[in-house]
C-alpha atoms as a PDB file:
ATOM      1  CA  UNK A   1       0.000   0.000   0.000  1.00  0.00           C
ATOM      2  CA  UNK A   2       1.593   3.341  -0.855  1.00  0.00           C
ATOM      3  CA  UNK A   3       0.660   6.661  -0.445  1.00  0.00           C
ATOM      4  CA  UNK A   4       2.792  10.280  -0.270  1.00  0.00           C
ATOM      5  CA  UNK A   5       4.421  10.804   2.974  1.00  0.00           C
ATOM      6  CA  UNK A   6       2.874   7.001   4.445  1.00  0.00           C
ATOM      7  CA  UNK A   7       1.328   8.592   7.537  1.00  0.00           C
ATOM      8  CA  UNK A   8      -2.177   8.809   6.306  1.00  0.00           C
ATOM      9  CA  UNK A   9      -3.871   6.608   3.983  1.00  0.00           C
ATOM     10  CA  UNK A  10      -1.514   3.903   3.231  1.00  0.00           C
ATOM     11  CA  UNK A  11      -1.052   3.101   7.070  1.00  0.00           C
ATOM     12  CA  UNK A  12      -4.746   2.945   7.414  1.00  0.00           C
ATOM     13  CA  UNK A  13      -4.526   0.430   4.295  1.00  0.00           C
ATOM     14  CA  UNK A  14      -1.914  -1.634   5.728  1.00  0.00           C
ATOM     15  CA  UNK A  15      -3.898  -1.989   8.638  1.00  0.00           C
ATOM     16  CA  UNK A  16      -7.358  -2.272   7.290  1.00  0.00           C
ATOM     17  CA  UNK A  17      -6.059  -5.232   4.658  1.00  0.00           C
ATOM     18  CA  UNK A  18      -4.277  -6.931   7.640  1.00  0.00           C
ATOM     19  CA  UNK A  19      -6.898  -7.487   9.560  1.00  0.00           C
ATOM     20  CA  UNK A  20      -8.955  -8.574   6.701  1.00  0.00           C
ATOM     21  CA  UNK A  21      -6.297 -11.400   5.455  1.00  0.00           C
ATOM     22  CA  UNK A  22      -4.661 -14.533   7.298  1.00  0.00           C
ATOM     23  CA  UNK A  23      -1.333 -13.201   8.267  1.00  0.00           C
ATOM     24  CA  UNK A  24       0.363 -17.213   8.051  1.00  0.00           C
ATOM     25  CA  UNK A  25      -0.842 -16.526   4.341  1.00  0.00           C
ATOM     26  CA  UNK A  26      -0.357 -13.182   3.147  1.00  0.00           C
ATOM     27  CA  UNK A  27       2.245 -10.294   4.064  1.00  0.00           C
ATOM     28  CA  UNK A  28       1.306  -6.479   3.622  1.00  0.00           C
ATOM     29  CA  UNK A  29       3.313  -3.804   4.806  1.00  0.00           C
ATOM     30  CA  UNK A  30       2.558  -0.030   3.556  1.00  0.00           C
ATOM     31  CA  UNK A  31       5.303   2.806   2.137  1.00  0.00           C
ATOM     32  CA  UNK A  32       5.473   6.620   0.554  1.00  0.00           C
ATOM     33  CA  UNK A  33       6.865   7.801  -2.594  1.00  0.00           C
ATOM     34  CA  UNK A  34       8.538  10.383  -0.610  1.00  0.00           C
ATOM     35  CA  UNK A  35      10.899  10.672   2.018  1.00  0.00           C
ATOM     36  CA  UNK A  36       9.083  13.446   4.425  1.00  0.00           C
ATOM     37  CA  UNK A  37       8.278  10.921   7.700  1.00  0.00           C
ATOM     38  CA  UNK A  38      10.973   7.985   7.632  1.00  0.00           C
ATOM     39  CA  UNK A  39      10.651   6.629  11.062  1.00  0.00           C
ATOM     40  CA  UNK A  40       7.625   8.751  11.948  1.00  0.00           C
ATOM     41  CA  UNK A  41       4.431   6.930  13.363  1.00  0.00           C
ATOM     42  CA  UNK A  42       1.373   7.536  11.462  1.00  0.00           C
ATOM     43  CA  UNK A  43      -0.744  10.519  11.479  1.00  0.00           C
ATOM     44  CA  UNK A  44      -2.777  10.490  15.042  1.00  0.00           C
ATOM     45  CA  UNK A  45      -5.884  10.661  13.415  1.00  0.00           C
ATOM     46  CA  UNK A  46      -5.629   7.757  10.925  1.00  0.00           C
ATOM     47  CA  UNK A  47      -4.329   6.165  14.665  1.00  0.00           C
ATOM     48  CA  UNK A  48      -7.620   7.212  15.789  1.00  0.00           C
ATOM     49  CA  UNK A  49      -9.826   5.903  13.239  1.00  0.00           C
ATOM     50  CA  UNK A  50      -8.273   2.764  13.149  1.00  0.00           C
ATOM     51  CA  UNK A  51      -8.399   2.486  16.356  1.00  0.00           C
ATOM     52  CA  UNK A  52     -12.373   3.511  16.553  1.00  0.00           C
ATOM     53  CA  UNK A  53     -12.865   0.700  13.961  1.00  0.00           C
ATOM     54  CA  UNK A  54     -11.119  -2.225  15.999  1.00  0.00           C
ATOM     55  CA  UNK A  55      -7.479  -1.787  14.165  1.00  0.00           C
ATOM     56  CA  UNK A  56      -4.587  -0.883  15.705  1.00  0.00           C
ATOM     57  CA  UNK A  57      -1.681   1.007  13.540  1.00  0.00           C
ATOM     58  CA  UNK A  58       0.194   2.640  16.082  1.00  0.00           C
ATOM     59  CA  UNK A  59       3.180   0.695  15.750  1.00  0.00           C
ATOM     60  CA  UNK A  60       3.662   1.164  12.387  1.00  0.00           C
ATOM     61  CA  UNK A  61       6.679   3.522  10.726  1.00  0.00           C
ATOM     62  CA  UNK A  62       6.708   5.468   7.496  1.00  0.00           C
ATOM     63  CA  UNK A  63       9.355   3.949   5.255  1.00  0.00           C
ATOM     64  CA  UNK A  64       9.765   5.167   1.533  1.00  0.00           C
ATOM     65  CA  UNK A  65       9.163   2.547  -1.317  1.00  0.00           C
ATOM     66  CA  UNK A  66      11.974   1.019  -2.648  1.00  0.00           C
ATOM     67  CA  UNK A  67      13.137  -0.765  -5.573  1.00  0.00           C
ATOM     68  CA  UNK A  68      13.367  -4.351  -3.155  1.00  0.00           C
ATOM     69  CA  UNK A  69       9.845  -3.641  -2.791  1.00  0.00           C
ATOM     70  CA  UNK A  70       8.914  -4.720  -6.477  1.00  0.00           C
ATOM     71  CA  UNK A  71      10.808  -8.207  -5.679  1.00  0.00           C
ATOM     72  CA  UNK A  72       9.216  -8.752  -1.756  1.00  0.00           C
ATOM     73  CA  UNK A  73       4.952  -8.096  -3.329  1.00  0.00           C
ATOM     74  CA  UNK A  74       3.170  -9.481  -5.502  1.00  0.00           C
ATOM     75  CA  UNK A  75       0.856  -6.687  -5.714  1.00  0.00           C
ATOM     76  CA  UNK A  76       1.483  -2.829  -5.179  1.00  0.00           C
ATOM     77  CA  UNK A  77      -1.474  -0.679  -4.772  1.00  0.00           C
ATOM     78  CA  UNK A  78      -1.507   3.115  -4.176  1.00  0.00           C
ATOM     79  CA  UNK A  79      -3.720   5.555  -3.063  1.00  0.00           C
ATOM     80  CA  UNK A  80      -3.996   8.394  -6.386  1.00  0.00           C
ATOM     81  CA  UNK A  81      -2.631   8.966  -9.243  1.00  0.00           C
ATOM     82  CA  UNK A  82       0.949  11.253  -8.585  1.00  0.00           C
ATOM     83  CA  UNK A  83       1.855   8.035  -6.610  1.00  0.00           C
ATOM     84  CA  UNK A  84       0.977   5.455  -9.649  1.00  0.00           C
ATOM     85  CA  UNK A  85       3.045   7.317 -11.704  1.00  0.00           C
ATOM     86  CA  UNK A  86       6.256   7.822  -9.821  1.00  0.00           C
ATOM     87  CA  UNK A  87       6.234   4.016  -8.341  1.00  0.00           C
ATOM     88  CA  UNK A  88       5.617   2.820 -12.231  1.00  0.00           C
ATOM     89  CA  UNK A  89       8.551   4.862 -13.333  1.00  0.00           C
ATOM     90  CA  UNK A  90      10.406   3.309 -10.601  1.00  0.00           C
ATOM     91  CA  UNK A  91       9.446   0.094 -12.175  1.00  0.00           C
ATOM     92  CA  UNK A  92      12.262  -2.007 -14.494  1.00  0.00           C
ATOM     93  CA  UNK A  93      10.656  -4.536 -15.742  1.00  0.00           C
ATOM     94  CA  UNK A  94       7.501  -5.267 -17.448  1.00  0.00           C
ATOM     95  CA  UNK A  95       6.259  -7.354 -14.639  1.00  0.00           C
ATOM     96  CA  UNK A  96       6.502  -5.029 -11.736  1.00  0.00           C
ATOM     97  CA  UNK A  97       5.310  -2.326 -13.942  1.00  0.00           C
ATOM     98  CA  UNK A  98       1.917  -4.552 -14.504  1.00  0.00           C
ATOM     99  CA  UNK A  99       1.913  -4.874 -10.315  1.00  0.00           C
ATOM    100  CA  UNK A 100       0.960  -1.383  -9.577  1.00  0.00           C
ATOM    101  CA  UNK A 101      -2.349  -0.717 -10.263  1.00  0.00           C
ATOM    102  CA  UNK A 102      -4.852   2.459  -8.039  1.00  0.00           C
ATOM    103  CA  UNK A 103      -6.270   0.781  -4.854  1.00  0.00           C
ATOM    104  CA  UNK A 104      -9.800   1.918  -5.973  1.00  0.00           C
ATOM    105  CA  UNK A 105      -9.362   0.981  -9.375  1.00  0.00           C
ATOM    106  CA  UNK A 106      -9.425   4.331 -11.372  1.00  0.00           C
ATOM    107  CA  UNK A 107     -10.319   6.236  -8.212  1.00  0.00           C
ATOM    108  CA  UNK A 108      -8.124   8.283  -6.629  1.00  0.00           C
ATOM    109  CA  UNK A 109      -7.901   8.046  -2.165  1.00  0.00           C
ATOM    110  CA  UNK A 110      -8.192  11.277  -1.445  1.00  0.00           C
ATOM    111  CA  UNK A 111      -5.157  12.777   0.720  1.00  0.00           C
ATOM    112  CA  UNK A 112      -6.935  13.096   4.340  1.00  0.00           C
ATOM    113  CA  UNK A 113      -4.498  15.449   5.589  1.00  0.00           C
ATOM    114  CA  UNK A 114      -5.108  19.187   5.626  1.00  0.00           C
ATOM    115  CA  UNK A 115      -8.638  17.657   6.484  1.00  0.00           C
ATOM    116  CA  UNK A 116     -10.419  17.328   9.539  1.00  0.00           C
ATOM    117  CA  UNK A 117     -11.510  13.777  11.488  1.00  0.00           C
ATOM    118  CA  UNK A 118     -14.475  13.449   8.806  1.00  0.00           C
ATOM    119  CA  UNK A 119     -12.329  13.338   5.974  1.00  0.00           C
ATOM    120  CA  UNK A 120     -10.028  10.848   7.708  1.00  0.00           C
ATOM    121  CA  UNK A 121     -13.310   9.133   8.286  1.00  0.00           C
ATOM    122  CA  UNK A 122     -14.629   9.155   4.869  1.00  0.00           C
ATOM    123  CA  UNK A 123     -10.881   7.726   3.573  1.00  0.00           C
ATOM    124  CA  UNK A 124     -11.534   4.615   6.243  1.00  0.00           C
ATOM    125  CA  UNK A 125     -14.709   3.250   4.619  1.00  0.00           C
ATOM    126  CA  UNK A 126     -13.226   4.062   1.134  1.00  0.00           C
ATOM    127  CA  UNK A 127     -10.373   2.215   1.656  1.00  0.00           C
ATOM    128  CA  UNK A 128     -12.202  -0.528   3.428  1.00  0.00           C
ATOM    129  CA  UNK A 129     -14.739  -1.169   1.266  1.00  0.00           C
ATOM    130  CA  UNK A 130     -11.632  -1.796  -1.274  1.00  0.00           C
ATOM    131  CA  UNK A 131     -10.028  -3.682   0.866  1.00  0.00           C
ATOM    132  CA  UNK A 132     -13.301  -6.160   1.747  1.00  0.00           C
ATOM    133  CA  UNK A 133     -13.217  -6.804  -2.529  1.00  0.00           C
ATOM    134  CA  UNK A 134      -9.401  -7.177  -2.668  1.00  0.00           C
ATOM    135  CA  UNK A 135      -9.004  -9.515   0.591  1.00  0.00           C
ATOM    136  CA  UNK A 136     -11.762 -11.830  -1.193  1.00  0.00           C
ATOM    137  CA  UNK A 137      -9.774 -11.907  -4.106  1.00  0.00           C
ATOM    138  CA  UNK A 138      -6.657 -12.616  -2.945  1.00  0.00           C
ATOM    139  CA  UNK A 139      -8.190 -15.530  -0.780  1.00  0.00           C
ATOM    140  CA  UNK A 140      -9.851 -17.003  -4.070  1.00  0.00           C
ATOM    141  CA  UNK A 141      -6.307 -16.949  -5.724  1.00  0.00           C
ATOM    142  CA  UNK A 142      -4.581 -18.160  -2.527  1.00  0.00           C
ATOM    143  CA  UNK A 143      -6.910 -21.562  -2.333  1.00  0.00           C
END
């Protein structure tokens, strides 16, 4: 899951996916295209909305996507546009180019966070709702 800064949405994804997947089966792990937060926990109110909704994130640090990235997943989602293109010019190959792909399909997430608690609200269900199609996916492929 990848997002700008990785204190916002793609924390919230990381979390929300998590808790929708068996973790003996699947790994997912969450990063920014840019380097702004390294080390930082996530935002307090995606911390809070997780939190509201039964997930826990807190222990989660921003990291920046990496080239080892396109060799550890299978799958990279991110959360708009901006992001999709700099992680597919990142890409060297055909095959992690075709990995990336917008988390809500040709919707963008919106960024949460010059918003207030109802945006970071609204970016929750969005990004659960995705996450309740994808997780029933991936368990299809998986068995």
């Amino acid at each position: 899951m990848v997002c700008l800064g990785n204190i916002c949405r793609s924390p919230l994804a990381e979390g929300i996916l998590k808790s929708k997947l068996p973790n003996d089966r699947f790994s997912v792990d969450s990063a920014g295209t840019a380097a702004y937060h390294i080390g930082n926990s996530p935002d307090k109110r995606s911390i809070a909305v997780a939190a509201q909704n039964g997930i826990d994130i807190s222990d989660q640090k921003a990291r920046k996507f990496s080239q080892d990235d396109f060799n550890c997943f299978d799958k990279i989602f991110v959360m708009d546009h901006g992001n999709l293109d700099n992680i597919r010019q990142m890409a060297l190959t055909p095959d992690n180019f075709n990995k990336v792909a917008l988390l809500l399909g040709e919707d963008e997430v919106p960024d949460p966070y010059y918003g207030d608690e109802n945006c970071f609200m609204k970016v929750f269900v969005l990004i659960d709702r995705a996450c309740d199609k994808l997780s029933e996916e991936l368990k299809k492929i998986e068995s």
